[in-house]
C-alpha atoms as a PDB file:
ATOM      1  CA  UNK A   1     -79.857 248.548  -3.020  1.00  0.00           C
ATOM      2  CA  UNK A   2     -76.525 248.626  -5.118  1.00  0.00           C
ATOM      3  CA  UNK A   3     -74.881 250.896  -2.610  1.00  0.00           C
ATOM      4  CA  UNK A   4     -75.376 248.356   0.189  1.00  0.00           C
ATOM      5  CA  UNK A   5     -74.356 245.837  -1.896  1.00  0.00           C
ATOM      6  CA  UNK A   6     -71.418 247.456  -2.660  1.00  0.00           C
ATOM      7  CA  UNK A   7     -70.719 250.559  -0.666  1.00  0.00           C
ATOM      8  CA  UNK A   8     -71.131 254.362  -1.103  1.00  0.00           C
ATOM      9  CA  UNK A   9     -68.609 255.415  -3.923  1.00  0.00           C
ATOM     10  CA  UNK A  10     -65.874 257.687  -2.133  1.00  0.00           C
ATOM     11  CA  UNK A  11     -66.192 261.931  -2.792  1.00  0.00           C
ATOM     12  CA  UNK A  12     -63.522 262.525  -5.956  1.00  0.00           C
ATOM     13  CA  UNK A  13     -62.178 265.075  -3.178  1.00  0.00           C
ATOM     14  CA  UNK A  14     -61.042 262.496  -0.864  1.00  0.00           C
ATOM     15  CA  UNK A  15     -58.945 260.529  -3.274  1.00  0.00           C
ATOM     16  CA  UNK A  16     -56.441 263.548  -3.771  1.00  0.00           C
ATOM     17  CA  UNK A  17     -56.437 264.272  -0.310  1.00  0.00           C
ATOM     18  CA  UNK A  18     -55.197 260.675   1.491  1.00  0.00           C
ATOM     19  CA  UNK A  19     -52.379 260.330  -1.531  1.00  0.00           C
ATOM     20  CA  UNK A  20     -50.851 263.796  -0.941  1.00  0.00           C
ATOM     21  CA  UNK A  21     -51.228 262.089   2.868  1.00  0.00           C
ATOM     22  CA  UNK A  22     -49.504 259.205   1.668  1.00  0.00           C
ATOM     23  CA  UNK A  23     -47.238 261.122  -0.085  1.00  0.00           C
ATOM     24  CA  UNK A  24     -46.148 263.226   3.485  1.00  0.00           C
ATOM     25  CA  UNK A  25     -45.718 259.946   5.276  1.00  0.00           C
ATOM     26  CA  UNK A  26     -43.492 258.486   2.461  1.00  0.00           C
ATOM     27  CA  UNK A  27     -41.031 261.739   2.541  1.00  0.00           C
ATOM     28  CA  UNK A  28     -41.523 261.807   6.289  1.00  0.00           C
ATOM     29  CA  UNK A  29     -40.860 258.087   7.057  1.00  0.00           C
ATOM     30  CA  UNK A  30     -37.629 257.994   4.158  1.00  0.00           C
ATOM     31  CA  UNK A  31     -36.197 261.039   6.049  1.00  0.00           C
ATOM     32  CA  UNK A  32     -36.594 259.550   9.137  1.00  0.00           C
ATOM     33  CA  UNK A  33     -34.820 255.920   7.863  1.00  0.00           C
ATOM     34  CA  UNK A  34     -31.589 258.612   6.182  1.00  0.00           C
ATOM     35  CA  UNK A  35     -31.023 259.680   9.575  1.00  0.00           C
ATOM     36  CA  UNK A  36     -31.244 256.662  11.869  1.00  0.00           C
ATOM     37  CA  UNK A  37     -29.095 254.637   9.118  1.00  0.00           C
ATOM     38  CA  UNK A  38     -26.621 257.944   9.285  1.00  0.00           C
ATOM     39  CA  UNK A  39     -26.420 257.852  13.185  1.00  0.00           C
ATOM     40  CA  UNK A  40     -26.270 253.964  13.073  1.00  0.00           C
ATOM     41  CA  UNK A  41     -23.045 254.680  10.645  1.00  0.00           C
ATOM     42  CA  UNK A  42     -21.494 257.267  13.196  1.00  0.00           C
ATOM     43  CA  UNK A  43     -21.652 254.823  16.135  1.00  0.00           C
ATOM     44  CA  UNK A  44     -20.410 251.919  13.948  1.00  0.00           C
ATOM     45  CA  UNK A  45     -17.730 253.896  13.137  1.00  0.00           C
ATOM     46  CA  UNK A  46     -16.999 254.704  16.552  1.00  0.00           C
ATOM     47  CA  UNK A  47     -16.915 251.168  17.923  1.00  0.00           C
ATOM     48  CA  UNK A  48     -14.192 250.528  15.423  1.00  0.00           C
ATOM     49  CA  UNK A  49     -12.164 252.800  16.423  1.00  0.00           C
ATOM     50  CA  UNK A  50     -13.095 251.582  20.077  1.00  0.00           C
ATOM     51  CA  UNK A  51     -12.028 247.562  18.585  1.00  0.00           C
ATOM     52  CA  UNK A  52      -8.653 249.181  17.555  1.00  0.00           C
ATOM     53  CA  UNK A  53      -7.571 250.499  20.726  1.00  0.00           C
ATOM     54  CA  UNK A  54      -8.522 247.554  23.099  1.00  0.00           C
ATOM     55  CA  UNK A  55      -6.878 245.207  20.703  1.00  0.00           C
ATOM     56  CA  UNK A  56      -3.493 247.785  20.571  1.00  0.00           C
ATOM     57  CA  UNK A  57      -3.728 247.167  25.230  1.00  0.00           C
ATOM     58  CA  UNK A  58      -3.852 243.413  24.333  1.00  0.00           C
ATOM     59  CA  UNK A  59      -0.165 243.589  22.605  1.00  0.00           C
ATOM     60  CA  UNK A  60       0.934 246.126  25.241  1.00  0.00           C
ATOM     61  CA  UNK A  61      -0.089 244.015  27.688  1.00  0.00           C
ATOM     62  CA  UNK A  62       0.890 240.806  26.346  1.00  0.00           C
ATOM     63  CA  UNK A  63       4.627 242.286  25.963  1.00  0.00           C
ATOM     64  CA  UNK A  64       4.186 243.714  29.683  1.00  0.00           C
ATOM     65  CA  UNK A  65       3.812 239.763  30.525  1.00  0.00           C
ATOM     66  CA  UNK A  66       0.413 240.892  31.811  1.00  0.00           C
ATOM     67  CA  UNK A  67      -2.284 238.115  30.469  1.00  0.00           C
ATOM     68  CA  UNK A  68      -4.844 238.534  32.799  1.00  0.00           C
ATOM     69  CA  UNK A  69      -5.449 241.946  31.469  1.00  0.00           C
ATOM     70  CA  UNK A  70      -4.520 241.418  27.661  1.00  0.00           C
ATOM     71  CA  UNK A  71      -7.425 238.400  28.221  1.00  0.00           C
ATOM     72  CA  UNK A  72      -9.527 241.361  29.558  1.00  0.00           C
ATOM     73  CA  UNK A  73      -9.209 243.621  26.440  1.00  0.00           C
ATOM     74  CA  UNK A  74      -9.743 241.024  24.169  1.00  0.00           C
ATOM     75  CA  UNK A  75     -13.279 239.909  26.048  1.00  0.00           C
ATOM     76  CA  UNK A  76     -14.026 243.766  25.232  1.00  0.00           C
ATOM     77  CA  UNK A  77     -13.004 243.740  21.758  1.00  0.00           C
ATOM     78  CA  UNK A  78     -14.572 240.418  20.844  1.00  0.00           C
ATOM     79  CA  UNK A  79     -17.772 242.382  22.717  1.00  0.00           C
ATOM     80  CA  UNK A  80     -17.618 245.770  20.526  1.00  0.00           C
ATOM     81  CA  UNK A  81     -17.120 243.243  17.451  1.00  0.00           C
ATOM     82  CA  UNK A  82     -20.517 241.812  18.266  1.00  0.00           C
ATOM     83  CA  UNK A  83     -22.390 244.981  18.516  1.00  0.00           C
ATOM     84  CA  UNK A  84     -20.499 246.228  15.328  1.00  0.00           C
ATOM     85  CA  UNK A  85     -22.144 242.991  13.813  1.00  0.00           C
ATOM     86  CA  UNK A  86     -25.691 244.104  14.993  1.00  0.00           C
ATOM     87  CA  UNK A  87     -24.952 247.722  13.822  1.00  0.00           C
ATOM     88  CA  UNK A  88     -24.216 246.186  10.431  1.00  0.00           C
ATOM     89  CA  UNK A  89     -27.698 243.829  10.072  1.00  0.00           C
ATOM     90  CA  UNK A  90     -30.065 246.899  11.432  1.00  0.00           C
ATOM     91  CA  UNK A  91     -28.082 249.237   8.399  1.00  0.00           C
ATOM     92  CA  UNK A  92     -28.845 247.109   6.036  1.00  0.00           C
ATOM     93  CA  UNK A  93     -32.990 246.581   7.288  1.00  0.00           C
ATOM     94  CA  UNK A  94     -32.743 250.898   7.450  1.00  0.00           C
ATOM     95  CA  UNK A  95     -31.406 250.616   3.960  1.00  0.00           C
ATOM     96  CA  UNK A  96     -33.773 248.289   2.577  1.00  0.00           C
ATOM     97  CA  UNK A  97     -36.648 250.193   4.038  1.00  0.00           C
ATOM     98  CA  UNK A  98     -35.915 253.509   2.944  1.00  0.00           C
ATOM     99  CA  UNK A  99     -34.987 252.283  -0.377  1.00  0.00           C
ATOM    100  CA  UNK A 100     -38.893 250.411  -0.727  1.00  0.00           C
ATOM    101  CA  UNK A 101     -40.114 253.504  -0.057  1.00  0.00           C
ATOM    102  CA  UNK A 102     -38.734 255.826  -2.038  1.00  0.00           C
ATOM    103  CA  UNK A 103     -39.476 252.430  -4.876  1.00  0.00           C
ATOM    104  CA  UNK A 104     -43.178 253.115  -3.602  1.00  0.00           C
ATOM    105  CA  UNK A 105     -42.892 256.841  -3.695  1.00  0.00           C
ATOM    106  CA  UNK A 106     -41.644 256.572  -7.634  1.00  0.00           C
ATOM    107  CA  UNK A 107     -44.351 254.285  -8.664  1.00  0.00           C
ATOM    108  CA  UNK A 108     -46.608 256.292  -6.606  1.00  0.00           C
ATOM    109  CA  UNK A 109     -45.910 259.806  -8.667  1.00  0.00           C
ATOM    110  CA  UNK A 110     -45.812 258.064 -11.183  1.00  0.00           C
ATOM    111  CA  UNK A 111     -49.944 256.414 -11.398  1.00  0.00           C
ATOM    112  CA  UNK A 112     -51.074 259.561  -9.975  1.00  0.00           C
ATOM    113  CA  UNK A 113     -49.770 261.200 -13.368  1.00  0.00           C
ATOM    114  CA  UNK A 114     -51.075 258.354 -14.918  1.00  0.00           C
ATOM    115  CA  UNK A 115     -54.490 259.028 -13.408  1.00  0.00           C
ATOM    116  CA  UNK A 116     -54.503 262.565 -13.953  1.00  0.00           C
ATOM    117  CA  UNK A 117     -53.538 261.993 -17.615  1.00  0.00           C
ATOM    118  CA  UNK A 118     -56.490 259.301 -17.404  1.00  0.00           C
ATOM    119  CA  UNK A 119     -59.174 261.909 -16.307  1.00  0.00           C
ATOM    120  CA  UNK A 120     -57.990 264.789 -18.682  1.00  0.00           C
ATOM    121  CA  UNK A 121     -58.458 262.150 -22.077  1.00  0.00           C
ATOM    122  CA  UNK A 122     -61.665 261.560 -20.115  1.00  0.00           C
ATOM    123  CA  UNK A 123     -62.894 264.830 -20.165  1.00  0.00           C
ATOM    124  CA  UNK A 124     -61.589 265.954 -23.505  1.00  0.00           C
ATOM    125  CA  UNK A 125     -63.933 262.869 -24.545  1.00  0.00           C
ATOM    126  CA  UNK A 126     -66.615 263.874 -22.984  1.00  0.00           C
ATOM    127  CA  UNK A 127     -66.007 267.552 -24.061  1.00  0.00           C
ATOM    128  CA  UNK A 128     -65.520 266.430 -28.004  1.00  0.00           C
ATOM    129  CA  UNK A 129     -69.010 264.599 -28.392  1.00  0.00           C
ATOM    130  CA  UNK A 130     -69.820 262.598 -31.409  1.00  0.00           C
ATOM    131  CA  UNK A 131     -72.796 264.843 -32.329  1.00  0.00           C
ATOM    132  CA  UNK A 132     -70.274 268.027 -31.772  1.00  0.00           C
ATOM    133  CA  UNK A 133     -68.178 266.228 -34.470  1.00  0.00           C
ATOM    134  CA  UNK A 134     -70.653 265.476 -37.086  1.00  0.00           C
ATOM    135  CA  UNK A 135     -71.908 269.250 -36.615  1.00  0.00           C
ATOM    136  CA  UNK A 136     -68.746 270.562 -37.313  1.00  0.00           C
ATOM    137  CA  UNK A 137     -67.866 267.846 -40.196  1.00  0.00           C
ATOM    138  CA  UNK A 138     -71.424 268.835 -41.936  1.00  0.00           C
ATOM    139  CA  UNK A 139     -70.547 273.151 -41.613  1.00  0.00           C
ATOM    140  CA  UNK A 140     -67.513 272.279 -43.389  1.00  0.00           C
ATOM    141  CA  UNK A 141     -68.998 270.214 -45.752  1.00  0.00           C
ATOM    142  CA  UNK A 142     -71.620 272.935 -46.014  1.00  0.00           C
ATOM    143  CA  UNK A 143     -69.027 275.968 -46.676  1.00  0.00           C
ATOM    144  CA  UNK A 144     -67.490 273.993 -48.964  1.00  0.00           C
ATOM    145  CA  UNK A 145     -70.273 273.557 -51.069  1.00  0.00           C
ATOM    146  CA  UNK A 146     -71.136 277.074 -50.977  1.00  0.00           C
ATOM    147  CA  UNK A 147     -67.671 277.961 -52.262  1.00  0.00           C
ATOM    148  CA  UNK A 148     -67.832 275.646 -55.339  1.00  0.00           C
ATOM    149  CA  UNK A 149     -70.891 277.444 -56.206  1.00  0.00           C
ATOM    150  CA  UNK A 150     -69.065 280.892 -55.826  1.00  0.00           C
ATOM    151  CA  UNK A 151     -66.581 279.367 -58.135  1.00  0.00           C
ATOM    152  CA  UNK A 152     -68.880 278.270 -60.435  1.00  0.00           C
ATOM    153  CA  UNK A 153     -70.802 281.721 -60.918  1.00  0.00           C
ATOM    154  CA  UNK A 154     -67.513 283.334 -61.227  1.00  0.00           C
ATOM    155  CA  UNK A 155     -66.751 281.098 -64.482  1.00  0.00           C
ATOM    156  CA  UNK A 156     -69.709 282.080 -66.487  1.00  0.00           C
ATOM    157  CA  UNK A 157     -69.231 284.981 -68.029  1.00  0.00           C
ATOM    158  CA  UNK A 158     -71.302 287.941 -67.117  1.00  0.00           C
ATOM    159  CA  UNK A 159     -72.795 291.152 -68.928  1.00  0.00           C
ATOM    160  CA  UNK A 160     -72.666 291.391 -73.002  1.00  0.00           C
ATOM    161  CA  UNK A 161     -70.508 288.336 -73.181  1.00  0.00           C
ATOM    162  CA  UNK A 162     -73.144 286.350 -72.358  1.00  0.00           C
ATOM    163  CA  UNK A 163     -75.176 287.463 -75.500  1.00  0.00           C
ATOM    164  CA  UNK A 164     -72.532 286.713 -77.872  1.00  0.00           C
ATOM    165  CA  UNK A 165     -73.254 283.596 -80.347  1.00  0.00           C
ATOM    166  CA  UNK A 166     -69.667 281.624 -81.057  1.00  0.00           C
ATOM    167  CA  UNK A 167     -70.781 279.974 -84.452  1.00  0.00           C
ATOM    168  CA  UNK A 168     -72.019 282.864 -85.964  1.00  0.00           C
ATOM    169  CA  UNK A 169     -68.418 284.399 -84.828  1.00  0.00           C
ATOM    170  CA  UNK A 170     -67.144 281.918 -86.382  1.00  0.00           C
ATOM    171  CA  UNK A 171     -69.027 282.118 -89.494  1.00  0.00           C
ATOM    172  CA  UNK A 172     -67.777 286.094 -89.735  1.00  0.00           C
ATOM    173  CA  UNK A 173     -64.065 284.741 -89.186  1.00  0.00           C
ATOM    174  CA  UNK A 174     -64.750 282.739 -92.177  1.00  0.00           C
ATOM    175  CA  UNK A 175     -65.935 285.461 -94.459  1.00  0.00           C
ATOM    176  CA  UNK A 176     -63.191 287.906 -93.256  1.00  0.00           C
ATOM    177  CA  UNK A 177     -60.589 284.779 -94.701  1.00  0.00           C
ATOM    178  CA  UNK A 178     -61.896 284.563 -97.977  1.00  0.00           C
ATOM    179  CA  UNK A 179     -62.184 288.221 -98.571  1.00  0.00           C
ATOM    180  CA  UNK A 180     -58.764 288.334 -97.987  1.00  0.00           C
ATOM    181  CA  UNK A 181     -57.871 285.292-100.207  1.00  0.00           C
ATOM    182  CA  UNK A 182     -59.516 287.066-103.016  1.00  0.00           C
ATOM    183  CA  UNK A 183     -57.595 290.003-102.643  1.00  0.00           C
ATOM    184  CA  UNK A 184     -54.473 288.045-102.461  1.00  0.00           C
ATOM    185  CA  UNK A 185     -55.835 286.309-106.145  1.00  0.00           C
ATOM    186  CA  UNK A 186     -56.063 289.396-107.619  1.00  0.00           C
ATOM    187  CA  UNK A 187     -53.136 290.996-106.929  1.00  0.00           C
ATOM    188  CA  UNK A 188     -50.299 290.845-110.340  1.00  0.00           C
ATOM    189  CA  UNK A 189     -47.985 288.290-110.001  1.00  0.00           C
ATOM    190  CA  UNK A 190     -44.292 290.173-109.129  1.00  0.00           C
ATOM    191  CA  UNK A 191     -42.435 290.375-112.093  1.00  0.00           C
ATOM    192  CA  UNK A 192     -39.282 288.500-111.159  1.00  0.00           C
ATOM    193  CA  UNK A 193     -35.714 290.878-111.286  1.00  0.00           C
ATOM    194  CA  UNK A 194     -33.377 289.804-114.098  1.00  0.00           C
ATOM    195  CA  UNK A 195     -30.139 288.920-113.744  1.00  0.00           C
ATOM    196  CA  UNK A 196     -27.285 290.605-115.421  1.00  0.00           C
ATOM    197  CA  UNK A 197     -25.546 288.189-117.552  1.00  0.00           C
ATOM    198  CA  UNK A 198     -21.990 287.314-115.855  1.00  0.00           C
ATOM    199  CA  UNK A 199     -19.384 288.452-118.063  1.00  0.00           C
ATOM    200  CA  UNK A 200     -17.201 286.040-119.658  1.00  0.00           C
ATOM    201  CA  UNK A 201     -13.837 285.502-118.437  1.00  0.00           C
ATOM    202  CA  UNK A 202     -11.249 286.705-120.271  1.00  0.00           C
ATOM    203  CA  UNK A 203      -9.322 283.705-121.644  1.00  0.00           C
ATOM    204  CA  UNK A 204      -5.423 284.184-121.358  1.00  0.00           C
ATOM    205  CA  UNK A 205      -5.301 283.304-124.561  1.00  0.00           C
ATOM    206  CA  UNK A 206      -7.500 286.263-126.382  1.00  0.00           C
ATOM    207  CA  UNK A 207      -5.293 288.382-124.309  1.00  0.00           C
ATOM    208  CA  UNK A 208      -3.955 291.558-126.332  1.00  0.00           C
ATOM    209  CA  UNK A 209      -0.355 290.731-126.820  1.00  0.00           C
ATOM    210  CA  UNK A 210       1.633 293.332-124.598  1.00  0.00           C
ATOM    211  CA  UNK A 211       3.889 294.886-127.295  1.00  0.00           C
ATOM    212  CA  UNK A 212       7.676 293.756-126.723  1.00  0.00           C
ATOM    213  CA  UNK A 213      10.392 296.627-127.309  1.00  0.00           C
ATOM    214  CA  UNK A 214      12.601 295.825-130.315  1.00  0.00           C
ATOM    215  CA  UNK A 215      15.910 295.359-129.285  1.00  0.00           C
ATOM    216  CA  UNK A 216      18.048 297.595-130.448  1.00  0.00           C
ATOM    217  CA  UNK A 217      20.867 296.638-132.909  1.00  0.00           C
ATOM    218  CA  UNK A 218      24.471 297.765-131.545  1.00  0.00           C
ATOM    219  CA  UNK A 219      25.905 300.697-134.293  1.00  0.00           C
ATOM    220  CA  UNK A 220      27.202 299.310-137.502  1.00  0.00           C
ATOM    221  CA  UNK A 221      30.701 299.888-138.570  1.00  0.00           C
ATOM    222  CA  UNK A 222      32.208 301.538-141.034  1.00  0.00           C
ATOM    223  CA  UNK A 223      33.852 298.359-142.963  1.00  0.00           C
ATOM    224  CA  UNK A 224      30.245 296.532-142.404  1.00  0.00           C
ATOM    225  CA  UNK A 225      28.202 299.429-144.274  1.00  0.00           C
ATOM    226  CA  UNK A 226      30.760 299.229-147.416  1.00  0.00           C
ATOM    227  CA  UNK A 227      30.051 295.472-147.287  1.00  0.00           C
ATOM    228  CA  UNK A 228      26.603 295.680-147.270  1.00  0.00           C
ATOM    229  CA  UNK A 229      26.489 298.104-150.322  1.00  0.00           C
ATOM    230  CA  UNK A 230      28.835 296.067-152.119  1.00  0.00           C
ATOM    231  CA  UNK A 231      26.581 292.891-152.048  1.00  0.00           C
ATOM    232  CA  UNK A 232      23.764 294.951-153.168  1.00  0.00           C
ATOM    233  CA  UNK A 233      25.843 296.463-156.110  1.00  0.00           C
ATOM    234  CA  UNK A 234      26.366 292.721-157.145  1.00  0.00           C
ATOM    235  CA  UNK A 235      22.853 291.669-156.661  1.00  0.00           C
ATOM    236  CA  UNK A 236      21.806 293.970-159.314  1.00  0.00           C
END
């Protein structure tokens, strides 16, 4: 009933298939507008020259005194002017043209990517299911878990260590201390060095005096040693 209602839904094949059609007619139909707006340029170009030389007879003839014909050339050129005009109006529908399409062609590439880049987050979707994710967030969970535990059994010690009772380690330590506080009791004080008394300084003062030479008296005389016995003849 639905697809009467609204239609058979197209094969996925056939959408690819008419836009790379599309796509052909585009380049084919742009192509086709470059080279009639090129040939349109070419014969535009040509009727100008065409203007120049019928208006160049209308001076010749017009110096020649000839009006009938300079008239004649003129009816020409006004003529080629015209056509020039109609050149210039189908260049610029050619232009516009080509330029929509290759506007169309852009935005054409450009949802096509969009679609494809549409489909593939589709299907990466539909390839990453919830229930895929919770499986893999739970084995993770799980591993983890099991690693702790490694951890865990790792940290208790293993083999004789685990027989060994701290406090009554701790209670030997104690007994080896006060052994060896005893000893240190009993041991004889050390008998502290004595110190050589510092010897006095010597005061300048109870110096020895340095014995001073006598000076010695210059040689008496002859008249001073008869003096000399005189006075002690008269102090008798």
């Amino acid at each position: 009933m639905f697809k009467k209602l609204f239609g058979q839904k197209p094969a996925a094949s056939t959408v690819p298939q008419s836009s790379a059609n599309a796509a052909t007619k585009t380049i084919s139909a742009i192509q086709n507008l470059t080279e009639h707006e090129e040939s349109l340029e070419k014969r535009k170009a040509l009727l100008e020259k065409r203007v120049e030389a019928e208006l160049e007879k209308a001076k010749e003839f017009t110096r020649l005194k000839k009006k009938p014909q300079a008239l004649q050339c003129l009816k020409k050129k006004k003529l080629l002017e015209n056509e020039i005009s109609n050149l210039d109006n189908m260049i610029m529908r050619v232009n516009e043209q080509r330029m929509m399409l290759e506007g169309q062609r852009t935005t054409t590439e450009v949802v096509a990517s969009m679609h494809t880049a549409a489909l593939a987050a589709k299907d990466n979707m539909k390839a990453m299911k919830i229930e895929n994710v919770d499986k893999v967030l739970d084995e993770i969970n799980e591993t983890t878990d099991q690693m702790r535990q490694l951890n865990e059994v790792f940290a208790n010690p293993l083999g004789l260590g685990t027989d060994l009772d701290d406090d009554e380690l701790m209670g030997e330590l104690e007994e080896i201390e006060a052994s060896e506080l005893d000893k240190e009791l009993l041991q004889p004080a050390p008998v502290p060095a004595t110190k050589a008394p510092a010897a006095a300084a010597a005061s300048p003062d109870k110096l020895p005096s340095v014995p001073q030479k006598q000076k010695q008296q210059p040689a008496k005389t002859q008249e001073e040693l008869e003096l000399e016995a005189l006075q002690a003849e008269m102090a008798l």
